[in-house]
PDB file of N, CA and C in Angstrom:
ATOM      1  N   UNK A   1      42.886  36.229  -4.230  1.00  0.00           N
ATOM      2  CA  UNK A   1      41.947  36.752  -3.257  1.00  0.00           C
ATOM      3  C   UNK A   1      40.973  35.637  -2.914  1.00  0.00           C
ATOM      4  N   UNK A   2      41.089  35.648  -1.632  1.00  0.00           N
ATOM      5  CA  UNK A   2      39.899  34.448  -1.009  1.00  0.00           C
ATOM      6  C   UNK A   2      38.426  34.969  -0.934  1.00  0.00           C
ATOM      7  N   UNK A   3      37.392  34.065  -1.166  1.00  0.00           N
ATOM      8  CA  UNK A   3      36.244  34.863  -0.690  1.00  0.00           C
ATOM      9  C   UNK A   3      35.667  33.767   0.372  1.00  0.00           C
ATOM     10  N   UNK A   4      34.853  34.296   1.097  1.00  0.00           N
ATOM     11  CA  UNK A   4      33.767  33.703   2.222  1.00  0.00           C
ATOM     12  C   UNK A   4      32.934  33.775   2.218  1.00  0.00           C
ATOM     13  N   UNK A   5      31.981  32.700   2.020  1.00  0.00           N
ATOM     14  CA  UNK A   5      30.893  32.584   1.625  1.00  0.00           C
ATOM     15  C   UNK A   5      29.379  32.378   3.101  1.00  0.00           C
ATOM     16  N   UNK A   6      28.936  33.602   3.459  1.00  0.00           N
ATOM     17  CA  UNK A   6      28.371  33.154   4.846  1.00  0.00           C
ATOM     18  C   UNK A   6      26.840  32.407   4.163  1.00  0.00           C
ATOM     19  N   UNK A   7      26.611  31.628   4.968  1.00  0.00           N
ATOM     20  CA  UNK A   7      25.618  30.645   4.607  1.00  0.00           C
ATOM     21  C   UNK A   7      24.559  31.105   6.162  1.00  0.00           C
ATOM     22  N   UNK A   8      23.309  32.037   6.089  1.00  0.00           N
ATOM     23  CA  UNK A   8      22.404  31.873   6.891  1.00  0.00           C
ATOM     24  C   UNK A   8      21.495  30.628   7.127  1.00  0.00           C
ATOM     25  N   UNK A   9      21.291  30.028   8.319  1.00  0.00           N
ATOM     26  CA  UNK A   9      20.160  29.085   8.531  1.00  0.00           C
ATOM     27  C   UNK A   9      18.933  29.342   7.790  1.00  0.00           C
ATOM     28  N   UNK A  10      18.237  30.820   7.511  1.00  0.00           N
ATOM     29  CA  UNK A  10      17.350  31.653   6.961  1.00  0.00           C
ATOM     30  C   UNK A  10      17.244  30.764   5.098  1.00  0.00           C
ATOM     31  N   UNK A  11      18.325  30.786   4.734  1.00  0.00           N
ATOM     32  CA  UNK A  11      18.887  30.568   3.407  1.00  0.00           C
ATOM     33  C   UNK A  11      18.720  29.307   2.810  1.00  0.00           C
ATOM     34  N   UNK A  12      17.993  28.747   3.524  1.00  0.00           N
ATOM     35  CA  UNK A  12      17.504  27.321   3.016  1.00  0.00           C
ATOM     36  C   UNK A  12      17.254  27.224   1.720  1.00  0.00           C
ATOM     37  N   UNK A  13      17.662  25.868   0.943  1.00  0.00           N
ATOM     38  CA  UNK A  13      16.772  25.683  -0.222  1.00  0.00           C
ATOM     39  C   UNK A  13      15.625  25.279   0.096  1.00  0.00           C
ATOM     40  N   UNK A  14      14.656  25.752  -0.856  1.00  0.00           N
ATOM     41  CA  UNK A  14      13.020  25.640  -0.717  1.00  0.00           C
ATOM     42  C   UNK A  14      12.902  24.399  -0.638  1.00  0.00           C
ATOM     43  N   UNK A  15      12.090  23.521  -0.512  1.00  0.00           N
ATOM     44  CA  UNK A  15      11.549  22.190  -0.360  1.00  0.00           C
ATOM     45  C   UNK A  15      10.939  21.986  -1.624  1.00  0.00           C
ATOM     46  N   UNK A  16      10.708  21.007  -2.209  1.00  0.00           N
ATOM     47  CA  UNK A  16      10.246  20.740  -3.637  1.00  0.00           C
ATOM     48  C   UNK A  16       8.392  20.667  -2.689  1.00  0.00           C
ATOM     49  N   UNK A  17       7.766  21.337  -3.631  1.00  0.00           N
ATOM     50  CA  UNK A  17       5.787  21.170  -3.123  1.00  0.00           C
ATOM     51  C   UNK A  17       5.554  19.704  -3.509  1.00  0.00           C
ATOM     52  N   UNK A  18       4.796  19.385  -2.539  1.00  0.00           N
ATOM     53  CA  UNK A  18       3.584  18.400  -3.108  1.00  0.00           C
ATOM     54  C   UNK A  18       3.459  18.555  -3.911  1.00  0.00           C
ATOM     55  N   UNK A  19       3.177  17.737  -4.492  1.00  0.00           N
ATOM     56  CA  UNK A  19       2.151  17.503  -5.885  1.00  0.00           C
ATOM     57  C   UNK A  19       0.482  17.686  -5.759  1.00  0.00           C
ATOM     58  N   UNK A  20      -0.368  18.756  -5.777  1.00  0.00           N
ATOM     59  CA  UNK A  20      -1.059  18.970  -5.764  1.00  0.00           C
ATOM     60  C   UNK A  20      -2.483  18.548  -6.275  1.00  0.00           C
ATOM     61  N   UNK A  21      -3.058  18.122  -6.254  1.00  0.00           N
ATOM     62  CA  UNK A  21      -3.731  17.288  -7.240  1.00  0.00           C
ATOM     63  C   UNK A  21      -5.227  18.287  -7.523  1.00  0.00           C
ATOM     64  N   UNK A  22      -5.726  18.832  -6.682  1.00  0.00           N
ATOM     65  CA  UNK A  22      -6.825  19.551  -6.250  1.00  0.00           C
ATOM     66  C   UNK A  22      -6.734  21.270  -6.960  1.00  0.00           C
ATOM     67  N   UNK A  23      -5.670  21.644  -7.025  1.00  0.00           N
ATOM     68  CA  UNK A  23      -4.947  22.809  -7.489  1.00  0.00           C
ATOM     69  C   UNK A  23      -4.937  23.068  -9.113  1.00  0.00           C
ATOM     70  N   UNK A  24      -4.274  21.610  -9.570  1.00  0.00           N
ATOM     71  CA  UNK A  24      -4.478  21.582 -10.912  1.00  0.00           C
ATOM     72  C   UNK A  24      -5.297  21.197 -11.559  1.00  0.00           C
ATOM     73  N   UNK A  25      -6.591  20.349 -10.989  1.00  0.00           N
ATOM     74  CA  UNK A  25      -7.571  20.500 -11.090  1.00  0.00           C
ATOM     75  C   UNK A  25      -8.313  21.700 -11.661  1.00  0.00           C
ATOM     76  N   UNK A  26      -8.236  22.639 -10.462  1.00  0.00           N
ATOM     77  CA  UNK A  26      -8.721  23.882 -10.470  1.00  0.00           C
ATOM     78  C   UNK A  26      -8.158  24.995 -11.947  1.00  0.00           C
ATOM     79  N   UNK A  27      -6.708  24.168 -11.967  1.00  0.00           N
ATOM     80  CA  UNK A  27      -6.167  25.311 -13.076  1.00  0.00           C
ATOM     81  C   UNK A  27      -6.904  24.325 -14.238  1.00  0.00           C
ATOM     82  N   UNK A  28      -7.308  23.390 -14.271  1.00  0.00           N
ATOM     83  CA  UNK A  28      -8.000  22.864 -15.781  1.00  0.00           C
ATOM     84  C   UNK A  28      -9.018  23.448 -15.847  1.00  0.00           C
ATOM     85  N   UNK A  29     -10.171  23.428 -14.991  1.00  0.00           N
ATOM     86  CA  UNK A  29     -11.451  23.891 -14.565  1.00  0.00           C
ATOM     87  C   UNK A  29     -11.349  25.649 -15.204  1.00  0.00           C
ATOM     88  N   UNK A  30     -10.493  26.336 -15.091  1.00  0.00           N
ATOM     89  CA  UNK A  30     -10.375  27.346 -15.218  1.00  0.00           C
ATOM     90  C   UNK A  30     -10.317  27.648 -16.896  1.00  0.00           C
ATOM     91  N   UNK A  31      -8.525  26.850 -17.110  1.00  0.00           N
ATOM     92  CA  UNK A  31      -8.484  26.708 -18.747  1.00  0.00           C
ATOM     93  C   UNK A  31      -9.941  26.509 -19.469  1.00  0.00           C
ATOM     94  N   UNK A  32     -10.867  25.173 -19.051  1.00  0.00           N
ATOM     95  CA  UNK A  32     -11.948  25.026 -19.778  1.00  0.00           C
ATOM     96  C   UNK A  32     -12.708  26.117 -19.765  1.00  0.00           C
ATOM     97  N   UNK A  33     -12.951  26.790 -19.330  1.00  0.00           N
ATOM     98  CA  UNK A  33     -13.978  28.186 -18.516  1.00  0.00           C
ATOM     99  C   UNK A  33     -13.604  29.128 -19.794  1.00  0.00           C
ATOM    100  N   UNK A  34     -12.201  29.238 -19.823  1.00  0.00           N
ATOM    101  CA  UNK A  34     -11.670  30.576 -20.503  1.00  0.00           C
ATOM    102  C   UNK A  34     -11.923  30.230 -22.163  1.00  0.00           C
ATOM    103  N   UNK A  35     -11.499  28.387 -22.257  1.00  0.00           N
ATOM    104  CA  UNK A  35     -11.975  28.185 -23.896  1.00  0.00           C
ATOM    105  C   UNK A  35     -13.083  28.013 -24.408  1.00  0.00           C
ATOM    106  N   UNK A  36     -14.224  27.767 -23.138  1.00  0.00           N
ATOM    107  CA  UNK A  36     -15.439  28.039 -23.607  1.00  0.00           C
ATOM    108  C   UNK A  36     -16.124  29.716 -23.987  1.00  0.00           C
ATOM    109  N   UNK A  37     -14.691  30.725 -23.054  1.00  0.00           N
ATOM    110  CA  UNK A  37     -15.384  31.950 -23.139  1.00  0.00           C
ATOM    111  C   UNK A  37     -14.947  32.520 -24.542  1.00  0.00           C
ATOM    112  N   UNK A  38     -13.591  31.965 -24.933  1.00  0.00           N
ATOM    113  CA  UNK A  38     -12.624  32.371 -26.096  1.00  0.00           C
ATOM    114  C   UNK A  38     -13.952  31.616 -27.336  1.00  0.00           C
ATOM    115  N   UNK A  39     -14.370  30.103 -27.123  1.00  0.00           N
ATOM    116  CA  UNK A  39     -15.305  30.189 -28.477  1.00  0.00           C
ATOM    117  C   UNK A  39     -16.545  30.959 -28.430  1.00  0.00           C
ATOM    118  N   UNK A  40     -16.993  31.517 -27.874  1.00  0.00           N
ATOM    119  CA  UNK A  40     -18.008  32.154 -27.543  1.00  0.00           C
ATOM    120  C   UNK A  40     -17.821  33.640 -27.833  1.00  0.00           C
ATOM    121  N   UNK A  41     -16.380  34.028 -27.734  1.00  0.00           N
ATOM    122  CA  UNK A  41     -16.230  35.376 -28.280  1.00  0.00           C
ATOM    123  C   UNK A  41     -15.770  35.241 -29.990  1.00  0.00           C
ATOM    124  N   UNK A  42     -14.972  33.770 -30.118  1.00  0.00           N
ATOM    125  CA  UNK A  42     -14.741  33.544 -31.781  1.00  0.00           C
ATOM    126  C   UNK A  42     -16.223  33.662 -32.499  1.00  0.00           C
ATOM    127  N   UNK A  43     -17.133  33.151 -31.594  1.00  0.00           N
ATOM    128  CA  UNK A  43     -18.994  33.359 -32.510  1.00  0.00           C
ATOM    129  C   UNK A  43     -19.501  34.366 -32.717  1.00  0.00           C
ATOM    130  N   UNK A  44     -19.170  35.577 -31.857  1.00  0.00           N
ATOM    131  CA  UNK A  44     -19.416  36.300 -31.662  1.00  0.00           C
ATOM    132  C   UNK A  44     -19.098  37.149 -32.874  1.00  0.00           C
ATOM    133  N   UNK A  45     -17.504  36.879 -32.757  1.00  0.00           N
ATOM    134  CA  UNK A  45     -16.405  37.605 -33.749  1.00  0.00           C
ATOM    135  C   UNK A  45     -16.880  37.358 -35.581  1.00  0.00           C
ATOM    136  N   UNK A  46     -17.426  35.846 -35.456  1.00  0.00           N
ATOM    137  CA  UNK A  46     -17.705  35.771 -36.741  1.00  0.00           C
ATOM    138  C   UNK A  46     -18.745  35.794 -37.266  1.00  0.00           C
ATOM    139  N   UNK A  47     -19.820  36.060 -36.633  1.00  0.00           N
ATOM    140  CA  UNK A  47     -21.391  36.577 -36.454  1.00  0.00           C
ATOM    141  C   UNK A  47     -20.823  38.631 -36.608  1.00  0.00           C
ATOM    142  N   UNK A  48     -19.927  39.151 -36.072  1.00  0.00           N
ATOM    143  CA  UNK A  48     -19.676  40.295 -36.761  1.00  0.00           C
ATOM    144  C   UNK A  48     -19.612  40.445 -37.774  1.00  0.00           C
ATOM    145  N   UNK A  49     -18.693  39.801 -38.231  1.00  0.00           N
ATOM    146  CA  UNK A  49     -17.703  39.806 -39.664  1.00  0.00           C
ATOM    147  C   UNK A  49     -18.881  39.567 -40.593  1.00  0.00           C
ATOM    148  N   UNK A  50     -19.645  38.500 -40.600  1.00  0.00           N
ATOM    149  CA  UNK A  50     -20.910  38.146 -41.585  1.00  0.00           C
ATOM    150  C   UNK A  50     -21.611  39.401 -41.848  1.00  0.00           C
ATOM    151  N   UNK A  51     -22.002  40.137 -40.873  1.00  0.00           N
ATOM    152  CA  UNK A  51     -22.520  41.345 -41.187  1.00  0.00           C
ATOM    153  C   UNK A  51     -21.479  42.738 -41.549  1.00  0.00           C
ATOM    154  N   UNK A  52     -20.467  42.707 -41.364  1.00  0.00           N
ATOM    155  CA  UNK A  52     -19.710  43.961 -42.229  1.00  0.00           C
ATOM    156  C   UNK A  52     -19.629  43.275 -43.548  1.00  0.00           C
ATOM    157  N   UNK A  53     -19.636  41.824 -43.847  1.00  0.00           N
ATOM    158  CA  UNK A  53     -19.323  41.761 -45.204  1.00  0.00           C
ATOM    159  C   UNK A  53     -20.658  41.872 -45.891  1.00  0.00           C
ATOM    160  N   UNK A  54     -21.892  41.618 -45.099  1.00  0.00           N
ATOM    161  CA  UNK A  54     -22.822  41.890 -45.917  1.00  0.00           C
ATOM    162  C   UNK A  54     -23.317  43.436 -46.359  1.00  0.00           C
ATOM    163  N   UNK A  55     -22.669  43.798 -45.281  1.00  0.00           N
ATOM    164  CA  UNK A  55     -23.070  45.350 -45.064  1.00  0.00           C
ATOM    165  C   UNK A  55     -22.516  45.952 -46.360  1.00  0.00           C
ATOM    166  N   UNK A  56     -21.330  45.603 -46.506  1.00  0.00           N
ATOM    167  CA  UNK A  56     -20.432  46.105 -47.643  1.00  0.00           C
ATOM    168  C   UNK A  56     -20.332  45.574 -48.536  1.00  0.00           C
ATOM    169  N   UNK A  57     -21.210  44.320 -49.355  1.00  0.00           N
ATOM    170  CA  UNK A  57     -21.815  44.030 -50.170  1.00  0.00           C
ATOM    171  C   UNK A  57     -23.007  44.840 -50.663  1.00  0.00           C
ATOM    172  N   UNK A  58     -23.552  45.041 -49.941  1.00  0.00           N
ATOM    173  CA  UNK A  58     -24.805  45.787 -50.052  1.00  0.00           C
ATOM    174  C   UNK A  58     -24.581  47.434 -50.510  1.00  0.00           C
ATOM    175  N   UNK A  59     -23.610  47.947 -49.599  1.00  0.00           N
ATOM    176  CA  UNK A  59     -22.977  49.067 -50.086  1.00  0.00           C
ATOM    177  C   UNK A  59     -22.284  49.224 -51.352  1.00  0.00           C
ATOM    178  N   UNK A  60     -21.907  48.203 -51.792  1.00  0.00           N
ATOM    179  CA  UNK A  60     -20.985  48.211 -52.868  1.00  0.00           C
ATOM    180  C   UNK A  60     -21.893  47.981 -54.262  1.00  0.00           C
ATOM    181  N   UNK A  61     -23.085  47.108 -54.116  1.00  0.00           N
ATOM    182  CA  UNK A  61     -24.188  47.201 -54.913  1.00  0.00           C
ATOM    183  C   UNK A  61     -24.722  48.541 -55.605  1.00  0.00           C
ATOM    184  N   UNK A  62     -24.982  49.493 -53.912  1.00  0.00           N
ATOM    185  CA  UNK A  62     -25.804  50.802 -54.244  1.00  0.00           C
ATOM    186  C   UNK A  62     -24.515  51.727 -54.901  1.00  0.00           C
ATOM    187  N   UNK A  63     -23.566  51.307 -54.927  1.00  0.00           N
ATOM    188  CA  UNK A  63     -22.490  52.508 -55.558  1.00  0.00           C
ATOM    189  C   UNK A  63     -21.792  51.916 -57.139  1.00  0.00           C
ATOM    190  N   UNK A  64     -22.444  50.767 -57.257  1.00  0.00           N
ATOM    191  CA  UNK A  64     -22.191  50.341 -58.751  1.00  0.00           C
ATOM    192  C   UNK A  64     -23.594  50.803 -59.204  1.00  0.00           C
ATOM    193  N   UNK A  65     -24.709  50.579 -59.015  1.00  0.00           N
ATOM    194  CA  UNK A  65     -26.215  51.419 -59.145  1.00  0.00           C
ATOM    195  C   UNK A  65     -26.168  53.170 -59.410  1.00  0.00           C
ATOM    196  N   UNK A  66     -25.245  53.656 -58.311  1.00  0.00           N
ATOM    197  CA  UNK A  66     -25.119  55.019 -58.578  1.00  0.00           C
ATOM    198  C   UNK A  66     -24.049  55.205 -59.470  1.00  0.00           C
ATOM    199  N   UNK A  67     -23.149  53.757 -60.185  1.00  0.00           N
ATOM    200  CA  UNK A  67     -22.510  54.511 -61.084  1.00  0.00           C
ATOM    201  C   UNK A  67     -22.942  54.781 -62.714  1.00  0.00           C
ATOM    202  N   UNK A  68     -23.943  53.259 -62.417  1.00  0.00           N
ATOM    203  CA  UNK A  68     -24.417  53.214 -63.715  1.00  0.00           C
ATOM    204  C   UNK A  68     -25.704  54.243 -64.342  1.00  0.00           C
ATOM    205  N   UNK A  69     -26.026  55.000 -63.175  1.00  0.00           N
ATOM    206  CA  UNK A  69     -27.157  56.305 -63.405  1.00  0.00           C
ATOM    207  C   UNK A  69     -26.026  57.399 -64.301  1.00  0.00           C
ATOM    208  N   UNK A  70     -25.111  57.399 -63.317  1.00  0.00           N
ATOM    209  CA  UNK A  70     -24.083  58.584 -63.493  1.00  0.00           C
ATOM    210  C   UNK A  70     -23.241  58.258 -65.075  1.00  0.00           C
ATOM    211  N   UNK A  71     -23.357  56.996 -65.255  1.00  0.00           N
ATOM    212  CA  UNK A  71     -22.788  56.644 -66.603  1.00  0.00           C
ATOM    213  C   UNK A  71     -23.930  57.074 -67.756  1.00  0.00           C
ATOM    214  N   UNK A  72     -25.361  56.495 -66.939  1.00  0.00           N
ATOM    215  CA  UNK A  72     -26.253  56.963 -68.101  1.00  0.00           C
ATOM    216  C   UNK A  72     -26.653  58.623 -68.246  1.00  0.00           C
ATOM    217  N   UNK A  73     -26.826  58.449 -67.152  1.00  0.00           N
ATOM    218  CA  UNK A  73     -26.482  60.777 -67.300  1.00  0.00           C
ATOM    219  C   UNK A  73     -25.871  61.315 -68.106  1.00  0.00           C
ATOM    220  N   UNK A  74     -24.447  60.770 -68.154  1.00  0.00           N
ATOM    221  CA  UNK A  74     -23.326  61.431 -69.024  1.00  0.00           C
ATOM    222  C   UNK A  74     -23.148  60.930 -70.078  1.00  0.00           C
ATOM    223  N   UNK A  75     -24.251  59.922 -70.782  1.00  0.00           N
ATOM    224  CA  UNK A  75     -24.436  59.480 -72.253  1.00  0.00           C
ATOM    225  C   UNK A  75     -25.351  60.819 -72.602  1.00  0.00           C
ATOM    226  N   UNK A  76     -26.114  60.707 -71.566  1.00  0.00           N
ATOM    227  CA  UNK A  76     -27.176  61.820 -72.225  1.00  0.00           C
ATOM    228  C   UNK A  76     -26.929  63.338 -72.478  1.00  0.00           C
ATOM    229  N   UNK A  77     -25.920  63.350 -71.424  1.00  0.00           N
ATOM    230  CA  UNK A  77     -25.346  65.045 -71.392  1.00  0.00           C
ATOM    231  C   UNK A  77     -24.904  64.827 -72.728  1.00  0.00           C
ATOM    232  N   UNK A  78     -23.669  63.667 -72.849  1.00  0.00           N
ATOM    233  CA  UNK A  78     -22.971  64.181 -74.456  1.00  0.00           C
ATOM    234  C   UNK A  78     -23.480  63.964 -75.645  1.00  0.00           C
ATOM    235  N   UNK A  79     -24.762  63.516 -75.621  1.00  0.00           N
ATOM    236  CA  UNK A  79     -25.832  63.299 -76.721  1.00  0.00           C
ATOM    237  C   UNK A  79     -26.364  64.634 -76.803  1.00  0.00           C
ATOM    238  N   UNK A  80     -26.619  65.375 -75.627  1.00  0.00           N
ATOM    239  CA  UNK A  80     -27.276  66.648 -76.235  1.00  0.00           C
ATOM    240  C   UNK A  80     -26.367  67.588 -76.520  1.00  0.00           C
ATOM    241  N   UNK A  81     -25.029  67.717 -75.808  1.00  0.00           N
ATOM    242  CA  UNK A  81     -24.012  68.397 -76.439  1.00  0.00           C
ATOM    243  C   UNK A  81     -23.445  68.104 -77.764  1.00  0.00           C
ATOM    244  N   UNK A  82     -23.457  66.816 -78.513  1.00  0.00           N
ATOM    245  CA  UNK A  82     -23.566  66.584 -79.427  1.00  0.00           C
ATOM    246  C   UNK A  82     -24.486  67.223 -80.782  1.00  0.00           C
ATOM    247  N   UNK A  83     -25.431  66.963 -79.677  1.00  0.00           N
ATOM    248  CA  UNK A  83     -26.320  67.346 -80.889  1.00  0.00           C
ATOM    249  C   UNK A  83     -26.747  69.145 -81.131  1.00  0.00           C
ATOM    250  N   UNK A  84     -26.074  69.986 -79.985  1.00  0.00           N
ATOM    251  CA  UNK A  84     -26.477  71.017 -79.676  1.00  0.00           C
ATOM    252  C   UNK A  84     -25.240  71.602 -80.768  1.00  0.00           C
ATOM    253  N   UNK A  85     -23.934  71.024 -80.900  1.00  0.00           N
ATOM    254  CA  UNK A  85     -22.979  71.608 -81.571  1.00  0.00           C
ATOM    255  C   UNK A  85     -22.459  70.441 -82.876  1.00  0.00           C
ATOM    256  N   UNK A  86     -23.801  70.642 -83.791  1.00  0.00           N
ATOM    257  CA  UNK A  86     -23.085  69.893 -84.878  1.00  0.00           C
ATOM    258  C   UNK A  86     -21.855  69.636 -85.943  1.00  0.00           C
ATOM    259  N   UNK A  87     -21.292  70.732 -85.657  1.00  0.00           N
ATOM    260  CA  UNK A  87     -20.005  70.997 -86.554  1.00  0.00           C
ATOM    261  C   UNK A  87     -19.214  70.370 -86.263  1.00  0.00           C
ATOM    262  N   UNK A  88     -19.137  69.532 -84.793  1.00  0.00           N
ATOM    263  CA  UNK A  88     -17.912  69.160 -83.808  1.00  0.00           C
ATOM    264  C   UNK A  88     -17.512  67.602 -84.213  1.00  0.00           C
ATOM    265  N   UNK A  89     -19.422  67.386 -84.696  1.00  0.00           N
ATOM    266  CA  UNK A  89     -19.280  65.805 -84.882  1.00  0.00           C
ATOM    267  C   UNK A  89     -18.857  65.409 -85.922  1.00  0.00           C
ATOM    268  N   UNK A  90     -17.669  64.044 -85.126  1.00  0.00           N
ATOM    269  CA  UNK A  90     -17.037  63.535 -86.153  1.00  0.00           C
ATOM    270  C   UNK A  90     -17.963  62.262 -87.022  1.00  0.00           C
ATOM    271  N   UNK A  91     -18.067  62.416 -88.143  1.00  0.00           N
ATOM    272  CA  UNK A  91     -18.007  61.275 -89.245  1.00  0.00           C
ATOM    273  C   UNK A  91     -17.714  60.385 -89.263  1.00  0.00           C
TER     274      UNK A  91
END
C-alpha cells in the first residue's frame, strides 16, 4: 500500500528565534526576584521553627514539673495509706 503525503505551504517548519538577549535577561531578573523571595520565606520558615521548638521546650518543662508534683503527691498518698493500714507493711 502506497501512501501520499500532502505537504501544505501553511506547514512550514518554524524558523529557529533569535537569540534574544533582552528576554533572558528578563528571565534572570525574575529567577533573582523569586530567590530573594524563596530566602526570605526560608527566614521566615526558620524564625518559625525557633519558636515551636521553644514553645515545646517550655511545654515540656511545665509537664516534667507537673510530673514531679504528681510523683510527690503519690509518695504522700502511699505514706498515709501506709501508715493508716499497718498490718500491710512489709518488714
Amino acid at each position: 500500500m502506497d501512501y501520499i503525503i500532502m505537504i501544505d505551504s501553511s506547514m512550514s517548519v518554524p524558523k529557529e528565534q533569535p537569540y534574544n538577549h533582552s528576554e533572558e535577561q528578563q528571565l534572570r531578573d525574575k529567577l533573582f526576584l523569586l530567590i530573594q523571595e524563596l530566602e526570605k520565606l526560608r527566614e521566615i520558615a526558620e524564625e518559625k521553627l525557633y519558636q515551636l521548638e521553644s514553645n515545646i521546650e517550655v511545654k515540656i518543662s511545665d509537664l516534667e514539673n507537673k510530673l514531679l508534683i504528681l510523683e510527690e503527691r503519690l509518695t504522700i498518698i502511699n505514706l498515709v495509706i501506709l501508715s493508716l493500714e499497718p498490718s500491710k507493711r512489709v518488714n
